[in-house]
C-alpha atoms as a PDB file:
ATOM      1  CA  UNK A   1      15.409  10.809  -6.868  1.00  0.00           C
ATOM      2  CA  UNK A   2      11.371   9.997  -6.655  1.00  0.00           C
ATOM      3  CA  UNK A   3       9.181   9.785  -3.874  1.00  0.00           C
ATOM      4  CA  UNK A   4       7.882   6.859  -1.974  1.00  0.00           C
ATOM      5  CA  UNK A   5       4.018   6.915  -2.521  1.00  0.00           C
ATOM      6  CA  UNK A   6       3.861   4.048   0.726  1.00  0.00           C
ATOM      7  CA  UNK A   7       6.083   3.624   3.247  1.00  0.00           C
ATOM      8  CA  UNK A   8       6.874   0.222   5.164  1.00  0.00           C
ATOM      9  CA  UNK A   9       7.427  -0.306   8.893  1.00  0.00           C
ATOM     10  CA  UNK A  10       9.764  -2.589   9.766  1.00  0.00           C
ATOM     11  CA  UNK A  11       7.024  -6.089  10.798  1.00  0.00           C
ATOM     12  CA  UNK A  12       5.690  -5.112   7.210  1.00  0.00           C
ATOM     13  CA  UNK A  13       9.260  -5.571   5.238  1.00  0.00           C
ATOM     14  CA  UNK A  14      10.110  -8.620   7.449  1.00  0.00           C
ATOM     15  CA  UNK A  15       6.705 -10.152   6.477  1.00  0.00           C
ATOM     16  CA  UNK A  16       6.830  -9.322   2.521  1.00  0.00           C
ATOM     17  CA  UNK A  17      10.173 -10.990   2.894  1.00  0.00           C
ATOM     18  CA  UNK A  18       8.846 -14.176   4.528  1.00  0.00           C
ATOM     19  CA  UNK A  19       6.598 -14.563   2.029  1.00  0.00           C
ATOM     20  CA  UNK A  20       8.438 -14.073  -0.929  1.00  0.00           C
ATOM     21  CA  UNK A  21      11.247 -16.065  -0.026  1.00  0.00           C
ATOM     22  CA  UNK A  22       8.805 -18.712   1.098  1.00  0.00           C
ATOM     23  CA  UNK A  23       7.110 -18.456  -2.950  1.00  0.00           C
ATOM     24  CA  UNK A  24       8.420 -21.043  -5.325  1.00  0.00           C
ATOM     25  CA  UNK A  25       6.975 -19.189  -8.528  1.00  0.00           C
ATOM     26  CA  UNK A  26       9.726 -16.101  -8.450  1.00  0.00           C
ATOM     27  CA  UNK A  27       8.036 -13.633  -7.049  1.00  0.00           C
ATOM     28  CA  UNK A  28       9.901 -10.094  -6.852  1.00  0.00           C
ATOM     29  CA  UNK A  29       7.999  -8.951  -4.157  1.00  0.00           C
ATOM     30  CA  UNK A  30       4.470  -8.273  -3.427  1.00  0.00           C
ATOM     31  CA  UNK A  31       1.658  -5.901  -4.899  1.00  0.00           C
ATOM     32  CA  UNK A  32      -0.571  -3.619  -3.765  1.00  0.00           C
ATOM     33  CA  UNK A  33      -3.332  -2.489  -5.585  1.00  0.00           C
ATOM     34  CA  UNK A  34      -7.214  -0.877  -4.816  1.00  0.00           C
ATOM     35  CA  UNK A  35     -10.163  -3.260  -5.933  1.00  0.00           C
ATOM     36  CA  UNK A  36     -14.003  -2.115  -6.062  1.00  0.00           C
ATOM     37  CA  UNK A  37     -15.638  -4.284  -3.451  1.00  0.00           C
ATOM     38  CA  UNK A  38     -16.947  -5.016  -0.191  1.00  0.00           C
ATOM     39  CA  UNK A  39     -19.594  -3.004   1.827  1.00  0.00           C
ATOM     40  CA  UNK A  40     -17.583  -0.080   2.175  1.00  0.00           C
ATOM     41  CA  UNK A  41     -17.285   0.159  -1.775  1.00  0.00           C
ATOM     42  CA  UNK A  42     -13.394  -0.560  -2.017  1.00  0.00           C
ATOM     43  CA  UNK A  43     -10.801  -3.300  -0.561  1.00  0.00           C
ATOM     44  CA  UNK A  44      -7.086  -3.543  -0.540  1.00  0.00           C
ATOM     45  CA  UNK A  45      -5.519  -6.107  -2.386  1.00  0.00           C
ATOM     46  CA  UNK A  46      -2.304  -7.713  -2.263  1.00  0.00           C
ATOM     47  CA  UNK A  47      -0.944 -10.152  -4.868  1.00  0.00           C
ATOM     48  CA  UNK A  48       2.298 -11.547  -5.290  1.00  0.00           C
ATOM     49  CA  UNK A  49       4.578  -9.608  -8.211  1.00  0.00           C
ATOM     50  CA  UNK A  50       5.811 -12.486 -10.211  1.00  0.00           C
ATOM     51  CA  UNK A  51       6.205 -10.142 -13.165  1.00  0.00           C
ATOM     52  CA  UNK A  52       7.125  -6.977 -13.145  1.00  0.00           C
ATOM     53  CA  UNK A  53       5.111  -4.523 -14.224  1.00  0.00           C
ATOM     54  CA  UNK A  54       7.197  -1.138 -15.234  1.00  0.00           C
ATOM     55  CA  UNK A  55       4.474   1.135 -14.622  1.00  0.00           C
ATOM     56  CA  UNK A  56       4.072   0.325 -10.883  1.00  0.00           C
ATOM     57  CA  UNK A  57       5.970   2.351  -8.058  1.00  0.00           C
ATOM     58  CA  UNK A  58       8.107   0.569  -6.363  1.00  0.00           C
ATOM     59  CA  UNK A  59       8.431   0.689  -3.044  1.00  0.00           C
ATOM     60  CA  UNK A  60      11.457  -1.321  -0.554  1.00  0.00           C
ATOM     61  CA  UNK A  61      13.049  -1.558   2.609  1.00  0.00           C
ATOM     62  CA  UNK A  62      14.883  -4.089   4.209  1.00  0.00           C
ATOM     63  CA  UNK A  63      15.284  -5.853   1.026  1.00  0.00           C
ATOM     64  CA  UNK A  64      11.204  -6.029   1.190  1.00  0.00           C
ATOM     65  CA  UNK A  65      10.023  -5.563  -2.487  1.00  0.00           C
ATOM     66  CA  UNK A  66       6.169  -3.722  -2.885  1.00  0.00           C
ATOM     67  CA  UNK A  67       5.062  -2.425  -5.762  1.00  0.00           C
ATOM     68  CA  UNK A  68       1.719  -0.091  -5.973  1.00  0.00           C
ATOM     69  CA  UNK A  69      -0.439  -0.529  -9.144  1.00  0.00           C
ATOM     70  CA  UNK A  70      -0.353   3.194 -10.934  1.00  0.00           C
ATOM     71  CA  UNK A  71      -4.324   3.254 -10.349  1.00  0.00           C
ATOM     72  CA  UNK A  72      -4.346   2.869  -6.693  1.00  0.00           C
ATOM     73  CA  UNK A  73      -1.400   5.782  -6.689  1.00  0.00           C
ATOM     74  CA  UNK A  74      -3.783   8.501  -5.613  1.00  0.00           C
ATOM     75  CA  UNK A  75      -5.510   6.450  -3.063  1.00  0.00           C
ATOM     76  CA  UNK A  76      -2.337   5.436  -1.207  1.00  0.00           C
ATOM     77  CA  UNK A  77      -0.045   8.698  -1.347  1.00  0.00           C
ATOM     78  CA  UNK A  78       1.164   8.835   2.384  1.00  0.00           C
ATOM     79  CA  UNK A  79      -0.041   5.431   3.633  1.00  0.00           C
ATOM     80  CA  UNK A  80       1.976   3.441   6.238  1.00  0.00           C
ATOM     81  CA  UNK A  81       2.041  -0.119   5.126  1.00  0.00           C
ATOM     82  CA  UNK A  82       2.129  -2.453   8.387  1.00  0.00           C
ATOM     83  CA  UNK A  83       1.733  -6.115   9.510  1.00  0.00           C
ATOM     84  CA  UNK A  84       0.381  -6.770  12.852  1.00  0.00           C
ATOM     85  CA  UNK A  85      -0.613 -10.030  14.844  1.00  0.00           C
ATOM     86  CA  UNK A  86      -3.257 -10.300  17.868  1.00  0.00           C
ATOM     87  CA  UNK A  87      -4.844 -12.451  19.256  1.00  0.00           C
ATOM     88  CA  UNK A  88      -7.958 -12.677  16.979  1.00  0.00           C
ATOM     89  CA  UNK A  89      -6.030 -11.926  13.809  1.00  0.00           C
ATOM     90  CA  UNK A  90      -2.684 -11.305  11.770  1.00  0.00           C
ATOM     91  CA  UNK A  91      -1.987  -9.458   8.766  1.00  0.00           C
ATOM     92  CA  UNK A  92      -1.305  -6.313   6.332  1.00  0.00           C
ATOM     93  CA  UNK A  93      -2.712  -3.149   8.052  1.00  0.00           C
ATOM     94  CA  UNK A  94      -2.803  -0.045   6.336  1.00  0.00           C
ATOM     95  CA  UNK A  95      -2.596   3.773   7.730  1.00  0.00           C
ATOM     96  CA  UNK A  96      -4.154   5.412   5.147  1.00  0.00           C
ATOM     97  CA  UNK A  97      -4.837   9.314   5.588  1.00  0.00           C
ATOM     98  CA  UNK A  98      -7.234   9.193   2.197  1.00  0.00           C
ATOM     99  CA  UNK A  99      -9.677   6.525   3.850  1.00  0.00           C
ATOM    100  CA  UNK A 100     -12.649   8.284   4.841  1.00  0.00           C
ATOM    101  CA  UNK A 101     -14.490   5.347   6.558  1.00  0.00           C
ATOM    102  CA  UNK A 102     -14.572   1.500   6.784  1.00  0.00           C
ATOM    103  CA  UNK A 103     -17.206  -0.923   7.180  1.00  0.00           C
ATOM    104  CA  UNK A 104     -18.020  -2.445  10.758  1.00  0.00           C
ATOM    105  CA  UNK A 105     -16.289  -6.215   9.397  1.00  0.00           C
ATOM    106  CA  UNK A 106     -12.911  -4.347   8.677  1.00  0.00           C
ATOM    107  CA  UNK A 107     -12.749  -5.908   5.171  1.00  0.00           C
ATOM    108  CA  UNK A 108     -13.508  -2.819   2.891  1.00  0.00           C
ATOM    109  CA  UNK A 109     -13.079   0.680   2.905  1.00  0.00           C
ATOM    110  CA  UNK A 110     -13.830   3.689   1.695  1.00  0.00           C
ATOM    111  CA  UNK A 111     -11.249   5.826   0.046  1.00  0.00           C
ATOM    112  CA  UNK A 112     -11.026   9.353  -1.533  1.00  0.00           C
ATOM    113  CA  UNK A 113      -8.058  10.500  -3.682  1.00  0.00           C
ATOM    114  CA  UNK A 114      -4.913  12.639  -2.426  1.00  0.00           C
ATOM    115  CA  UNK A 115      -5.432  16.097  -2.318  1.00  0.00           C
ATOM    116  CA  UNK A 116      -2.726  17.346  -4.351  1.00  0.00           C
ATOM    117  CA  UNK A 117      -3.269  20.766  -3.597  1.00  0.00           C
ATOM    118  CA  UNK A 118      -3.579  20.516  -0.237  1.00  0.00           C
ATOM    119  CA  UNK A 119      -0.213  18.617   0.167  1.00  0.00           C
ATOM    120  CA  UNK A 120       1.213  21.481  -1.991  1.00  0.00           C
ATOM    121  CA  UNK A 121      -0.531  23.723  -0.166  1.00  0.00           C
ATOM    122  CA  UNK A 122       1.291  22.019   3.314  1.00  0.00           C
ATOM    123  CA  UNK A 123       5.062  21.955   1.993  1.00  0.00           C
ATOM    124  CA  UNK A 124       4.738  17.959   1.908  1.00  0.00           C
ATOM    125  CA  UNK A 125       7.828  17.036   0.283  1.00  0.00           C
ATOM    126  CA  UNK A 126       5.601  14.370  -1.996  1.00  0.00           C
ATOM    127  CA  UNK A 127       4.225  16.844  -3.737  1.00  0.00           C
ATOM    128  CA  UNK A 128       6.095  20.290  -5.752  1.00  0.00           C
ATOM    129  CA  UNK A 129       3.559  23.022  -6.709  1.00  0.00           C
ATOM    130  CA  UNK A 130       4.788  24.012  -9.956  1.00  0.00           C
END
């Protein structure tokens, strides 16, 4: 069995679900994928999967559906995927332990890559140190 290279909470899977079900073009489920952009000099983006592509990871829960694009695989390793509403605001939130800052807006970020080593070097169970 593989590893998970995101994880959902459970608002996050009930939204993906809402919105997929809600999608007349067939949408699988949504994707998640790392774009250049913003102040910050990167910005998550989140399409809907109406094809599948076979070399994304595939992530579910709940019957939620999110697949990561193989490029963004090394920024996301151990991110928390959630959806959150307030007052100002709702949407996708991520817990990323790779972002090292993010602009003052909240629209972009800046990300570094996993450290495999590091993980290896921790016993985390994403990564085997062969």
């Amino acid at each position: 069995m593989g590893f998970a290279v995101m994880t959902l909470t459970p608002a996050a899977a009930e939204r993906v679900n809402s919105i997929v079900a809600n999608n007349e073009d067939g949408a699988h489920g949504l994707r998640v994928s790392i774009k250049k952009g913003g102040c910050a000099g990167m910005e998550y983006a989140i399409d809907l999967a109406v094809e599948v592509n076979p070399k994304d990871d595939r992530i579910e829960r709940d019957g939620a559906t999110v697949f990561v694009a193989p490029e963004a695989i090394l920024y996301l390793l151990g991110t928390e995927m959630d959806y959150e509403v307030t007052k100002l605001r709702s949407g996708f939130v991520f817990n990323n332990p790779n972002q090292a800052s993010a602009c003052g807006c909240g629209e972009s970020v800046e990300l570094k890559p996993a450290d495999l080593a590091k993980l290896a070097e921790a016993g985390n169970p994403l990564v085997r140190a062969d």
